[in-house]
C-alpha atoms as a PDB file:
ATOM      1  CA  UNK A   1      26.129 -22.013 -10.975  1.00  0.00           C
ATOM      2  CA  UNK A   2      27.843 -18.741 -12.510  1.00  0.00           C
ATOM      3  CA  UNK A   3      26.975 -19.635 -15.681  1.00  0.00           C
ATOM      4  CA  UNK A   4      23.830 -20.359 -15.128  1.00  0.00           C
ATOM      5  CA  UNK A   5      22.835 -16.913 -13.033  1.00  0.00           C
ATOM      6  CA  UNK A   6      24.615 -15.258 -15.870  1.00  0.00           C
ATOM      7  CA  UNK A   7      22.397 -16.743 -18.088  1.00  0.00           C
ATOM      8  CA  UNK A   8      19.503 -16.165 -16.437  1.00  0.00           C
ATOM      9  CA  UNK A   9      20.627 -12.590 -16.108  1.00  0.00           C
ATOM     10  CA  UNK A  10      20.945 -11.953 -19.696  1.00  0.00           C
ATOM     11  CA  UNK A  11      17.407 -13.567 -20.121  1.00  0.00           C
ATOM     12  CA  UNK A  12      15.973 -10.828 -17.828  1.00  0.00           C
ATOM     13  CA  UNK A  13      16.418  -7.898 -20.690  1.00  0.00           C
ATOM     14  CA  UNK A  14      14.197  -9.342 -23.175  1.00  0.00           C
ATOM     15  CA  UNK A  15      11.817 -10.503 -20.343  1.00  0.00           C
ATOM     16  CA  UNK A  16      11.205  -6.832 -19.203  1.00  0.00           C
ATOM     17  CA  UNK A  17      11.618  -5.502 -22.661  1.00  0.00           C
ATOM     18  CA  UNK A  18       7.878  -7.417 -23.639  1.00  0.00           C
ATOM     19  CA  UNK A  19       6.602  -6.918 -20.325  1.00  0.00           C
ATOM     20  CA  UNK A  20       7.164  -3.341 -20.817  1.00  0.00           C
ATOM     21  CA  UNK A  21       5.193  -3.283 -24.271  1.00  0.00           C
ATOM     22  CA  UNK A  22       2.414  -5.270 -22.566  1.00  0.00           C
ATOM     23  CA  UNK A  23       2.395  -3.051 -19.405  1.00  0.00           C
ATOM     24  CA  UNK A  24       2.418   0.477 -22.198  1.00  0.00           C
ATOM     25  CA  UNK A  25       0.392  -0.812 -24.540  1.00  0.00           C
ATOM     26  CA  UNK A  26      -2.614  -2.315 -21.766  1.00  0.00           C
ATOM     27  CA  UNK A  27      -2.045   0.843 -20.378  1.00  0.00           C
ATOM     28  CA  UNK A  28      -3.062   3.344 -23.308  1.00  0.00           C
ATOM     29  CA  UNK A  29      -5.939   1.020 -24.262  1.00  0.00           C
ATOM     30  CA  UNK A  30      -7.891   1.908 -20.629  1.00  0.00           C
ATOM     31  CA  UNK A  31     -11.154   4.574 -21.195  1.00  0.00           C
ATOM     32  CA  UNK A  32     -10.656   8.080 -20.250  1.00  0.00           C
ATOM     33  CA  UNK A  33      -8.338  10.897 -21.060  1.00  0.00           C
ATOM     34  CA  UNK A  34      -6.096  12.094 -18.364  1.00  0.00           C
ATOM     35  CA  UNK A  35      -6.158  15.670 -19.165  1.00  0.00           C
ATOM     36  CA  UNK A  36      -9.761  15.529 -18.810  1.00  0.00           C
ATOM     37  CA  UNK A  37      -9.858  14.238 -15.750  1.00  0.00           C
ATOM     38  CA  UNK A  38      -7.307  16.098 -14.083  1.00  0.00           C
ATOM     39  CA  UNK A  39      -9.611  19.407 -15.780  1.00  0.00           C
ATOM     40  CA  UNK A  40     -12.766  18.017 -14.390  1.00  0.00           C
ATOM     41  CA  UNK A  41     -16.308  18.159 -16.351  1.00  0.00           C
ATOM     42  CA  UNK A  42     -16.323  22.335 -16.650  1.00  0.00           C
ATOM     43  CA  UNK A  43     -13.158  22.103 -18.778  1.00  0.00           C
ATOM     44  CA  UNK A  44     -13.818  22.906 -22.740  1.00  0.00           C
ATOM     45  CA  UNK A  45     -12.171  21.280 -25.080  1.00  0.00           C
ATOM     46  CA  UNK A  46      -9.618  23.403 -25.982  1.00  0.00           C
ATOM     47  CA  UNK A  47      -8.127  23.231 -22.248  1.00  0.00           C
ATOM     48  CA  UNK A  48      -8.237  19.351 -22.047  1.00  0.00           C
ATOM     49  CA  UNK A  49      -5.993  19.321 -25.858  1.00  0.00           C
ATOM     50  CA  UNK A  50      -3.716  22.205 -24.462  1.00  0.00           C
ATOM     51  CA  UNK A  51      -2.969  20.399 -21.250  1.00  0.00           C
ATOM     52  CA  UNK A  52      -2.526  16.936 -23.543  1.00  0.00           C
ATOM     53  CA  UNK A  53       0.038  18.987 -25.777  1.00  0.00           C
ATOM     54  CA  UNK A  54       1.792  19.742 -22.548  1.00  0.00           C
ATOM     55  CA  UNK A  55       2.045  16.208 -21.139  1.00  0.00           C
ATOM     56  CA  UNK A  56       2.921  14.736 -24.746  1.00  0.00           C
ATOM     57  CA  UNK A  57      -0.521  12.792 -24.846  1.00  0.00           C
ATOM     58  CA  UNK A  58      -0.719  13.835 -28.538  1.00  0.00           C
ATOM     59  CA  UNK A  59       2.176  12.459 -29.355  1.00  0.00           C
ATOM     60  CA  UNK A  60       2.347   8.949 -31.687  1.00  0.00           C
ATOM     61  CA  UNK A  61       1.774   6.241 -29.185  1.00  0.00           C
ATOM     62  CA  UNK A  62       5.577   4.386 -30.454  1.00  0.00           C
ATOM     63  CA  UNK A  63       6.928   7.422 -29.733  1.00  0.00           C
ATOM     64  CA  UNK A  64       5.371   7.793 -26.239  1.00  0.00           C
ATOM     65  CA  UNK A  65       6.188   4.314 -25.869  1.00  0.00           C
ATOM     66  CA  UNK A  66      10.144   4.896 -26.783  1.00  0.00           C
ATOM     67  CA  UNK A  67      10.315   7.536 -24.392  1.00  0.00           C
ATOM     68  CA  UNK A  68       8.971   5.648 -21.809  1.00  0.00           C
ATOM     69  CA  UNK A  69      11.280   2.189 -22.244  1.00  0.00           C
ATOM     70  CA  UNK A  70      14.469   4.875 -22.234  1.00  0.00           C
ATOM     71  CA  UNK A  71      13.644   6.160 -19.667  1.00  0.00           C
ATOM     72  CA  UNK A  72      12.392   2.902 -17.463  1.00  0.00           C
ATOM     73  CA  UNK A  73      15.730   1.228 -17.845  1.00  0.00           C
ATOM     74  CA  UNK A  74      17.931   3.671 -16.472  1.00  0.00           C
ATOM     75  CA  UNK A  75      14.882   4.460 -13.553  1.00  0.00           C
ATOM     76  CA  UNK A  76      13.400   7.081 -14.799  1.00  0.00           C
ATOM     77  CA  UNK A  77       9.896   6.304 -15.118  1.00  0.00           C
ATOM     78  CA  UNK A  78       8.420   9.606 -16.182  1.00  0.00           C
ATOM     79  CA  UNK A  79       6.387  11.746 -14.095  1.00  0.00           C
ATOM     80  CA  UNK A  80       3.070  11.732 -11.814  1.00  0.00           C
ATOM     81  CA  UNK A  81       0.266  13.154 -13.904  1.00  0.00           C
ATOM     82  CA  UNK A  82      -1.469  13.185 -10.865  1.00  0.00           C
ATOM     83  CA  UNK A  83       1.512  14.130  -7.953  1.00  0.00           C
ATOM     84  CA  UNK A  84       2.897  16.347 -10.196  1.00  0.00           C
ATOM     85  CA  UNK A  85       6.530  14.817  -9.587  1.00  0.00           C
ATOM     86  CA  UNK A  86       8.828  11.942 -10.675  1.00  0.00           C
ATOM     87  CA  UNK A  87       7.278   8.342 -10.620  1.00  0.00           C
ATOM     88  CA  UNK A  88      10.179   6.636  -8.460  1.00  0.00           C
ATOM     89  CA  UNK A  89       9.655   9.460  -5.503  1.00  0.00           C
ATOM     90  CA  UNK A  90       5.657   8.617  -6.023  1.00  0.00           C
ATOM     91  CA  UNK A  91       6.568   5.067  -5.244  1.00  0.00           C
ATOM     92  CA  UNK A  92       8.923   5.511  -2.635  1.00  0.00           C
ATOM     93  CA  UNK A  93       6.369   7.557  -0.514  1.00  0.00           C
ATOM     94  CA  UNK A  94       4.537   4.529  -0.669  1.00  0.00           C
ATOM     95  CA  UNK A  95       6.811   1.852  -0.637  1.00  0.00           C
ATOM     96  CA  UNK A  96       7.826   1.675   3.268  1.00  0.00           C
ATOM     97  CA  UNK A  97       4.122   0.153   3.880  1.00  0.00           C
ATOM     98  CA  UNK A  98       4.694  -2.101   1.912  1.00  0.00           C
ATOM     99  CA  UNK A  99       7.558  -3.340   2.524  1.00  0.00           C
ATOM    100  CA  UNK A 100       7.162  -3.747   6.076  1.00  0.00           C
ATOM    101  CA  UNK A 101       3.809  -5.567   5.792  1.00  0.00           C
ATOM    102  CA  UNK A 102       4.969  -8.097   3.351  1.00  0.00           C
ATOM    103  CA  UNK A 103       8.011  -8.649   5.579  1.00  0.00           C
ATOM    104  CA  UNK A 104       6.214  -9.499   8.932  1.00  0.00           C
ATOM    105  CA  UNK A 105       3.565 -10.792   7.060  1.00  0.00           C
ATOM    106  CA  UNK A 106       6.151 -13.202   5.427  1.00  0.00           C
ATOM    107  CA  UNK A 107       7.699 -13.697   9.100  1.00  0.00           C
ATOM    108  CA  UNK A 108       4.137 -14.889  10.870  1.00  0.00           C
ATOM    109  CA  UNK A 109       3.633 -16.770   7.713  1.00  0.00           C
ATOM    110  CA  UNK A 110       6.718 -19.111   8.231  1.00  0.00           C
ATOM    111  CA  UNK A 111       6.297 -19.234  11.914  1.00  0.00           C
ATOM    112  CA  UNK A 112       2.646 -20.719  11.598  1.00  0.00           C
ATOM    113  CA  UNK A 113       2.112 -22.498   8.106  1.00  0.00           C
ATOM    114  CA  UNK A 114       6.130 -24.594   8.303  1.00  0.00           C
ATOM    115  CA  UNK A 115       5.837 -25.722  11.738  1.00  0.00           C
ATOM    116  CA  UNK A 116       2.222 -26.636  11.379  1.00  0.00           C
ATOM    117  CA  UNK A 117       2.053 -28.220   7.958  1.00  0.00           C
ATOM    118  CA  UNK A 118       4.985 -30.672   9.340  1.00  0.00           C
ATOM    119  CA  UNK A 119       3.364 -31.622  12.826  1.00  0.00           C
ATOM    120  CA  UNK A 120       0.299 -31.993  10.621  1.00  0.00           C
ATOM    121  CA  UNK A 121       2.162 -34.785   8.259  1.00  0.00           C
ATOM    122  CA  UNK A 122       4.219 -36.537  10.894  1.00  0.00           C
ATOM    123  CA  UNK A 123       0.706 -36.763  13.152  1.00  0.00           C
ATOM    124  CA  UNK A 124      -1.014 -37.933   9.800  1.00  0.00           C
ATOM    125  CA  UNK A 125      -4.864 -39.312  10.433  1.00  0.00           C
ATOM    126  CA  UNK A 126      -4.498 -37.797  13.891  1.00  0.00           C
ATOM    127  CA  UNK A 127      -6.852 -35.545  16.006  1.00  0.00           C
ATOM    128  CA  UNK A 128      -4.049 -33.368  15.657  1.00  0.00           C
ATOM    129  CA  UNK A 129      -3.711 -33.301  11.987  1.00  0.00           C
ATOM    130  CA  UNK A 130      -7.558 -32.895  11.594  1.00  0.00           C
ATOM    131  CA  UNK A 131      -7.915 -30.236  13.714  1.00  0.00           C
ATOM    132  CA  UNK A 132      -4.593 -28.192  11.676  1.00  0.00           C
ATOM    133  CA  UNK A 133      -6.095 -29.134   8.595  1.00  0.00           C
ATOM    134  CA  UNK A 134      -9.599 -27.957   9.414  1.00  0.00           C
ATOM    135  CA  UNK A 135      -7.973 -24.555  10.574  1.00  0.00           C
ATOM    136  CA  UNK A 136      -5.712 -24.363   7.495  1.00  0.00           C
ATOM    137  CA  UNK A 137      -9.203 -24.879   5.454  1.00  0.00           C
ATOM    138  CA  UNK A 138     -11.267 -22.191   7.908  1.00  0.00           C
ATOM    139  CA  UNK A 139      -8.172 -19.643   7.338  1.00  0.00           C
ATOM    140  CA  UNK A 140      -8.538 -20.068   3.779  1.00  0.00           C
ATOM    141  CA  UNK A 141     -11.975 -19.404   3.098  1.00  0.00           C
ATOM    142  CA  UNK A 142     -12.041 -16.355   5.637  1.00  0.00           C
ATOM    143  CA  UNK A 143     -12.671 -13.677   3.413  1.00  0.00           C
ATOM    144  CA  UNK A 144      -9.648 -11.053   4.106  1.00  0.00           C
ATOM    145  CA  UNK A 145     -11.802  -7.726   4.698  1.00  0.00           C
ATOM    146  CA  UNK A 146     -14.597  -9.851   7.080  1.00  0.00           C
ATOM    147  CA  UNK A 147     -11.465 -10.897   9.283  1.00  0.00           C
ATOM    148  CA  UNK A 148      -9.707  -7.431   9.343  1.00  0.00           C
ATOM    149  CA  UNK A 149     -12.512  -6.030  10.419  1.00  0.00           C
ATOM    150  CA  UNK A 150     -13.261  -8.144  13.387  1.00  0.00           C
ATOM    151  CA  UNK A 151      -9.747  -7.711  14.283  1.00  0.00           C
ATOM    152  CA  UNK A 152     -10.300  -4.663  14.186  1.00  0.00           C
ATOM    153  CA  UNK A 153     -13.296  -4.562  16.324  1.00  0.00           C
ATOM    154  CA  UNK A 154     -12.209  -7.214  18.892  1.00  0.00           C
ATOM    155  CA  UNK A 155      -8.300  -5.726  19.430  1.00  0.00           C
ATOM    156  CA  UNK A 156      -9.095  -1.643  18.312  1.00  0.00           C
ATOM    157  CA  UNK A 157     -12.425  -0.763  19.219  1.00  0.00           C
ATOM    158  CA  UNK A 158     -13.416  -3.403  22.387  1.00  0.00           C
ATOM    159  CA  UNK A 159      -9.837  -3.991  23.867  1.00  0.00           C
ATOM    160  CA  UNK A 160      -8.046  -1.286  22.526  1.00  0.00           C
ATOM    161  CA  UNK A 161      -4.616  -2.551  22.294  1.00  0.00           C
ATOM    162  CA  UNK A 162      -3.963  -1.751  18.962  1.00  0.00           C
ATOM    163  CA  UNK A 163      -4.771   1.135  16.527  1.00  0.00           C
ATOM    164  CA  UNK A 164      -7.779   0.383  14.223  1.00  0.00           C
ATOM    165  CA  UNK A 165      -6.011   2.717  10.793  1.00  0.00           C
ATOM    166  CA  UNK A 166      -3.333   4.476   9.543  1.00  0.00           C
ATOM    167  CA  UNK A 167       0.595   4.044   9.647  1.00  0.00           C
ATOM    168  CA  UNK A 168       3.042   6.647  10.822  1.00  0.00           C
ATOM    169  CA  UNK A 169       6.387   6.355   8.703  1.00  0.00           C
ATOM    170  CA  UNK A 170       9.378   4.410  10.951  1.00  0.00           C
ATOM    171  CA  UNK A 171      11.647   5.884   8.924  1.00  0.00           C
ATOM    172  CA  UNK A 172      10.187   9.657   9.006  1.00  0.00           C
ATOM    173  CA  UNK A 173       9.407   9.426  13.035  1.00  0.00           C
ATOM    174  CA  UNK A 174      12.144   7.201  13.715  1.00  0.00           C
ATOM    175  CA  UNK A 175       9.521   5.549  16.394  1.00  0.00           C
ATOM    176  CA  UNK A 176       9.265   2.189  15.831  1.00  0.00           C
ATOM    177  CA  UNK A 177       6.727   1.739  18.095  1.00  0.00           C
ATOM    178  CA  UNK A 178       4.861   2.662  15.122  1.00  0.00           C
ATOM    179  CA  UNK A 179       5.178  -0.845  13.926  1.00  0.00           C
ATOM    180  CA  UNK A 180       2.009  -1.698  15.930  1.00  0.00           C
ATOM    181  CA  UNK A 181      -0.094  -0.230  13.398  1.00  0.00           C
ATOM    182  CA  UNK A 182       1.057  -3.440  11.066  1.00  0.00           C
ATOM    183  CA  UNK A 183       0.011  -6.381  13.822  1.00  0.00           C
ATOM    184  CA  UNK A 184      -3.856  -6.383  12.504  1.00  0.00           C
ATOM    185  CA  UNK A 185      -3.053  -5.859   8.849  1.00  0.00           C
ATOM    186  CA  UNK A 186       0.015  -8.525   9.061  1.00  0.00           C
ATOM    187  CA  UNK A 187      -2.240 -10.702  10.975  1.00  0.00           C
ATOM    188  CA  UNK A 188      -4.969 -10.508   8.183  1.00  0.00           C
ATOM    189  CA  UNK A 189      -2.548 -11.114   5.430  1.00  0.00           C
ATOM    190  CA  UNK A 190      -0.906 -13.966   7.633  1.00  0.00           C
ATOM    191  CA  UNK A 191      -3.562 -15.925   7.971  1.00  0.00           C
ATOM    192  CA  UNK A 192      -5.069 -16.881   4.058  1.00  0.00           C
ATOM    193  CA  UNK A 193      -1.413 -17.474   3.257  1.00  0.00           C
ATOM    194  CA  UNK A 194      -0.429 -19.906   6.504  1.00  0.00           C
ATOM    195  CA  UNK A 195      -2.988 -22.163   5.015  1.00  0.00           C
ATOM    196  CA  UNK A 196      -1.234 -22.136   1.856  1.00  0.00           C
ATOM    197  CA  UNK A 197       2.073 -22.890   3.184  1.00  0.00           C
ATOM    198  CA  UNK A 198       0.273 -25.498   5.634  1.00  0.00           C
ATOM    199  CA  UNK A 199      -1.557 -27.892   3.160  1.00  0.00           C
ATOM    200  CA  UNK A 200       1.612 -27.361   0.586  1.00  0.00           C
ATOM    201  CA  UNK A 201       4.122 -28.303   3.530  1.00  0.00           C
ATOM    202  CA  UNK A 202       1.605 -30.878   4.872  1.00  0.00           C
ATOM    203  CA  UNK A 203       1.296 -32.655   0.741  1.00  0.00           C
ATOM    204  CA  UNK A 204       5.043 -32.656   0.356  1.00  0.00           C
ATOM    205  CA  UNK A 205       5.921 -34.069   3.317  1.00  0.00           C
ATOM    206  CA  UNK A 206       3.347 -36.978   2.981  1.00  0.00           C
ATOM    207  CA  UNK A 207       4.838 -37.391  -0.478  1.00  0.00           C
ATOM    208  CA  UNK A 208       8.223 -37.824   0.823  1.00  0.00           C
ATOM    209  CA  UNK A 209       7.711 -40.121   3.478  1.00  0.00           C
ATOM    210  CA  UNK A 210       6.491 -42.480   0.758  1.00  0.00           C
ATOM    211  CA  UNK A 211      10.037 -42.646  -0.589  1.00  0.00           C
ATOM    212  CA  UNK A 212      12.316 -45.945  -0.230  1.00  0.00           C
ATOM    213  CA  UNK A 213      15.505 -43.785   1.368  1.00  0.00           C
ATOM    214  CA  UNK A 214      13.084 -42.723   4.131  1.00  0.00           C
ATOM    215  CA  UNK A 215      12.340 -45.583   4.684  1.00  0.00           C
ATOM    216  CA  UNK A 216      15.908 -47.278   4.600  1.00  0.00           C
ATOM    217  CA  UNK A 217      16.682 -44.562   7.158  1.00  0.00           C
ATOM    218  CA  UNK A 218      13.994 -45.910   9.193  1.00  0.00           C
ATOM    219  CA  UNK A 219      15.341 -49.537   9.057  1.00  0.00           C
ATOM    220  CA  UNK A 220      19.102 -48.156   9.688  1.00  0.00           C
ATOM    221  CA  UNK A 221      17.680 -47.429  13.314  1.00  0.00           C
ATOM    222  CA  UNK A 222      17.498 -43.463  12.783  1.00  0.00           C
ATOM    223  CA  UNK A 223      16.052 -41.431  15.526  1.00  0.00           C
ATOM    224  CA  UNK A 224      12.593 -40.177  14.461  1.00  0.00           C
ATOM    225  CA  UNK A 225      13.231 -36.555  14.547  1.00  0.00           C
ATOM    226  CA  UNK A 226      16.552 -36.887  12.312  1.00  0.00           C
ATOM    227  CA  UNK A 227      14.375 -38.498   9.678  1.00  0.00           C
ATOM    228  CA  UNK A 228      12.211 -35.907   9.199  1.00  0.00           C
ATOM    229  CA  UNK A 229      14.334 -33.063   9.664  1.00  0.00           C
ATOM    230  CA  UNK A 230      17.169 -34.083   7.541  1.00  0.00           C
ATOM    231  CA  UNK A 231      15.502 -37.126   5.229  1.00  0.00           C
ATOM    232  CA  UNK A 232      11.710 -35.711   4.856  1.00  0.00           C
ATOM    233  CA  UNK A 233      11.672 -31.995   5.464  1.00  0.00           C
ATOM    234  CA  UNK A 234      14.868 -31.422   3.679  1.00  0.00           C
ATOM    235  CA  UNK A 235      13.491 -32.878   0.110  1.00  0.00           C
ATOM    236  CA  UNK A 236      10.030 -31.720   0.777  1.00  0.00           C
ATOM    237  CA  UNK A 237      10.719 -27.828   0.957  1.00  0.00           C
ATOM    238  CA  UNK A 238      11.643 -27.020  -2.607  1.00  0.00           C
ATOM    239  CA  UNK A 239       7.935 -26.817  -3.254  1.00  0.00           C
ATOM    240  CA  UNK A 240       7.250 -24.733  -0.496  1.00  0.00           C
ATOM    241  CA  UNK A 241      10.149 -22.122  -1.196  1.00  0.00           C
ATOM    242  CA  UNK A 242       8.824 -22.088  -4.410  1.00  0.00           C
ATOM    243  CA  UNK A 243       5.195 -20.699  -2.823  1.00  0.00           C
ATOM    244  CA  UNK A 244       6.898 -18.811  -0.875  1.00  0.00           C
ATOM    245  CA  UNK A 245       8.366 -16.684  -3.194  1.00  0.00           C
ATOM    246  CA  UNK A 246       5.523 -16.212  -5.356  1.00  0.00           C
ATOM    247  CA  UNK A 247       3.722 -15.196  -1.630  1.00  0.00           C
ATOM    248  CA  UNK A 248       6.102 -12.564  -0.932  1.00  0.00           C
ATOM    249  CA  UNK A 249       5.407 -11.155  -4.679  1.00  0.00           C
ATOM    250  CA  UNK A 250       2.298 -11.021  -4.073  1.00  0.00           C
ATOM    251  CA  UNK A 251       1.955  -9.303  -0.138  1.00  0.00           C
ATOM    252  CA  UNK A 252       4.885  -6.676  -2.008  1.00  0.00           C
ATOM    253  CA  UNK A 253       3.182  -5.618  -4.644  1.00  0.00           C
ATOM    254  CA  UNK A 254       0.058  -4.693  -2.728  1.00  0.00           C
ATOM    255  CA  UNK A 255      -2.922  -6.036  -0.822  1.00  0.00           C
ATOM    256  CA  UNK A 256      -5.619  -3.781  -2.057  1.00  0.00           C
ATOM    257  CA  UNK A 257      -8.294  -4.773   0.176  1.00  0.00           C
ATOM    258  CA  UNK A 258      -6.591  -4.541   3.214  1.00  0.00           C
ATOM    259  CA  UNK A 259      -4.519  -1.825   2.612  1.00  0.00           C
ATOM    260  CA  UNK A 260      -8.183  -0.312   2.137  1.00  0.00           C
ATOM    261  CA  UNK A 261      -9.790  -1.572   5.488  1.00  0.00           C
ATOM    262  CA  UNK A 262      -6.903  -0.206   7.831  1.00  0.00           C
ATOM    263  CA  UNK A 263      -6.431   3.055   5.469  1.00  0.00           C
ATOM    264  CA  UNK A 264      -2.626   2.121   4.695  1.00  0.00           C
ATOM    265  CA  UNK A 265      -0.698   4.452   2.624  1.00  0.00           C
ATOM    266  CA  UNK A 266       0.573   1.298   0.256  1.00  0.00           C
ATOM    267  CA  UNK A 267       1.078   0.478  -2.977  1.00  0.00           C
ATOM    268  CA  UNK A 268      -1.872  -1.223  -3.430  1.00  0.00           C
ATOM    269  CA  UNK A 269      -4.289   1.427  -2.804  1.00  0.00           C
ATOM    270  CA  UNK A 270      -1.855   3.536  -4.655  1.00  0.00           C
ATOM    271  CA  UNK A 271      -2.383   1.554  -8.030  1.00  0.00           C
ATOM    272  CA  UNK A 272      -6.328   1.458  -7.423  1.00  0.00           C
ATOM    273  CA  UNK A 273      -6.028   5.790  -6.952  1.00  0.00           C
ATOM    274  CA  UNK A 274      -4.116   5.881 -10.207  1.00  0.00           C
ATOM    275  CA  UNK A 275      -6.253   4.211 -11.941  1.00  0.00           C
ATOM    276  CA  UNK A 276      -9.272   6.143 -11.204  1.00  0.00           C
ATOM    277  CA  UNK A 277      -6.954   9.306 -11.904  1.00  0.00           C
ATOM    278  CA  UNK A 278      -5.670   7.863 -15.415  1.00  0.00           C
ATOM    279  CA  UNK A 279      -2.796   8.298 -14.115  1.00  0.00           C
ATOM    280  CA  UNK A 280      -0.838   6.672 -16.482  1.00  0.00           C
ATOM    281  CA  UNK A 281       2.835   6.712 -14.921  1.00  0.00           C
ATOM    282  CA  UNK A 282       2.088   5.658 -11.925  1.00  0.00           C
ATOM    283  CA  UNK A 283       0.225   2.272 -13.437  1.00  0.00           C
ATOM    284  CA  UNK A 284       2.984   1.881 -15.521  1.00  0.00           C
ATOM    285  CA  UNK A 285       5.613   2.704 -12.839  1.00  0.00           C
ATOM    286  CA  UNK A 286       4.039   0.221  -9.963  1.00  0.00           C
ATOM    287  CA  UNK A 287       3.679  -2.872 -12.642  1.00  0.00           C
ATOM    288  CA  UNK A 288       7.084  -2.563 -14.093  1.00  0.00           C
ATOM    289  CA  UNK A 289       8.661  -2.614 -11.281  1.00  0.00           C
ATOM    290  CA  UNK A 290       6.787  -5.251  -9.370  1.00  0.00           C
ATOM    291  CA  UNK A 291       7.990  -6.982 -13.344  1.00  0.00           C
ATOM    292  CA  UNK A 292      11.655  -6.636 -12.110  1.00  0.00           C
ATOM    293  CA  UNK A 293      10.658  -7.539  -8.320  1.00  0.00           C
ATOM    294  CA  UNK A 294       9.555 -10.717  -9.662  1.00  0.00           C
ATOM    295  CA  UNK A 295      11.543 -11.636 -12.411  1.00  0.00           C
ATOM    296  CA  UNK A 296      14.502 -11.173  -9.329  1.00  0.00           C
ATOM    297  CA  UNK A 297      12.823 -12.597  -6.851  1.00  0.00           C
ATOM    298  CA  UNK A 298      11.927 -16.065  -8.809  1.00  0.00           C
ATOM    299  CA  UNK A 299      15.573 -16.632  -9.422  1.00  0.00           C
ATOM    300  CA  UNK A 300      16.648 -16.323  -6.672  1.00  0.00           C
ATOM    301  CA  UNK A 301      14.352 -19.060  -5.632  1.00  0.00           C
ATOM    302  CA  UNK A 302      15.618 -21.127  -8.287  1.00  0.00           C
ATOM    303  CA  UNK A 303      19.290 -20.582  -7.000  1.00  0.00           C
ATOM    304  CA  UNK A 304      18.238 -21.853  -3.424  1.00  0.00           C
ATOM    305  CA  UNK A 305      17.119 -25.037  -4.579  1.00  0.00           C
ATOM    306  CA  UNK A 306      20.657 -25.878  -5.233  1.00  0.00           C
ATOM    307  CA  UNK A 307      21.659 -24.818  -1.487  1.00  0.00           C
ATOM    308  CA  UNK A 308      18.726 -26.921  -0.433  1.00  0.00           C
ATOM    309  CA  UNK A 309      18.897 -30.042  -2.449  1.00  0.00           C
ATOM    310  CA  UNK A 310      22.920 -31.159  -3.608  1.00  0.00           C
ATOM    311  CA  UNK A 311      21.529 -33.012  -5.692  1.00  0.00           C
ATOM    312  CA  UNK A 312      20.548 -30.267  -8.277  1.00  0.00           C
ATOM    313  CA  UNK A 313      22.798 -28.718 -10.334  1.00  0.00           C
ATOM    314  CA  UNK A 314      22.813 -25.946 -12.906  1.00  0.00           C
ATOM    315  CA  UNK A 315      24.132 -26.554 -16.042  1.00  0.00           C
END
């Protein structure tokens, strides 16, 4: 398995290396000039190509580009055009949010789509799996700004429990009570992405269950809950880890819309206010690294599979 991580490693350089000339060169083909923008529509023309001499805009785009990739590898991923300071600190400011929401949002995600999706299989063609699979289907089709706003309305504005915007830093404050401000956003994200994990858990399960071994451990007299645990769920999860991953990608590397509706400082609405800045660096900066996030996090769910299933081996 050392070999193979190692290889896998070494396969990661090139990866980002193309992703990075995709990511630069997408980038620079975008409408709009920067120094314009930041000037506004009074500036004259000789301001907007002063201030573009200053920030290297002039420059050859390969050279821009060389500059850039330098930089990027050893994190250094230029500077806000916007902020006015280094890329990484720009992120960083906005990074906690995120963070935290994709991690309780990953935590009510396993606690309702798992158990769910394998009561649903092992109660197949029941009342029980009907009902699960209509609310996996209703969950799904819930549009995610509709939902956060009734949340909002039911638990901010009629019972007040919970506040309706907004997220004090933990880590500033060092209140965690602040964490409540995430329940309604986590709970929005939660819900589109249990019914993922619930039909995926539900399919894989019922495909398993066909299998001959299951049902030689049903014949060897087997109690019913050791089949499934050990026999059905075991062999049926690879799948679902795999989702998983690609779910916690996605709630990391931003959630636009509800980041917008509860007015989170995340990275989401941070790559939407770059790009209506032309802020360059920042675009640049946020993709890469979600790039790297990914490229990480998918083998690492390739490496589990081995701890999940003996049976696989890396050669």
């Amino acid at each position: 398995m050392w070999v193979y991580t190692f290889r896998r490693l070494l396969t990661i350089i090139p990866t980002l290396l193309v992703a990075s000339i995709i990511i630069f060169s997408f980038m620079h083909l975008m409408p709009g000039d920067p120094a314009a923008v930041m000037l506004g529509t009074n500036a004259t023309p000789e301001q907007v190509e002063r201030l573009r001499t200053q920030m290297g805009l002039n420059r050859p785009i390969y050279i821009q580009f060389s500059t850039w990739i330098r930089g990027a590898f050893v994190g250094d991923l230029g500077e806000s055009i916007f902020f006015q300071s280094p890329v990484m600190s720009v992120i960083r400011s906005r990074a906690e949010t995120s963070i935290l929401i994709a991690f309780f949002s990953m935590i009510l995600i396993l606690t309702i789509g798992v158990p769910v999706g394998v009561i649903s299989a092992v109660k197949n063609n029941t009342l029980l799996d009907q009902f699960s699979m209509g609310f996996a289907m209703l969950a799904a089709s819930i549009p995610t700004f509709w939902l956060g706003l009734n949340l909002m309305i039911i638990f901010s504005v009629n019972l007040g429990w919970l506040p309706s915007s907004g997220f004090p830093s933990v880590i500033e404050s060092g209140n965690l009570m602040n964490l409540k401000y995430l329940i309604l956003p986590c709970l929005t994200l939660a819900a589109p992405n249990s019914a993922l994990i619930i039909r995926l858990t539900r399919s894989s399960m019922l495909d398993v269950m066909s299998e001959e071994y299951v049902k030689t451990a049903r014949a060897k007299g087997l109690k019913e809950s050791e089949v499934v645990i050990k026999h059905i769920f075991r062999n049926a999860i690879i799948s679902v880890v795999s989702a998983l991953g690609f779910t916690f990608i996605a709630l990391l590397s931003g959630t636009v819309v509800t980041e917008t509706v509860f007015s989170l400082p995340g990275v989401g609405s941070l790559v939407v206010q770059s790009v209506l800045r032309r802020d360059y660096p920042v675009i640049q900066g946020v993709i890469f690294v979600v790039v790297i996030l990914y490229v990480l996090i998918n083998l690492l769910t390739d490496l589990s599979y081995g701890f999940l299933d003996p049976r696989i081996t890396y050669d």
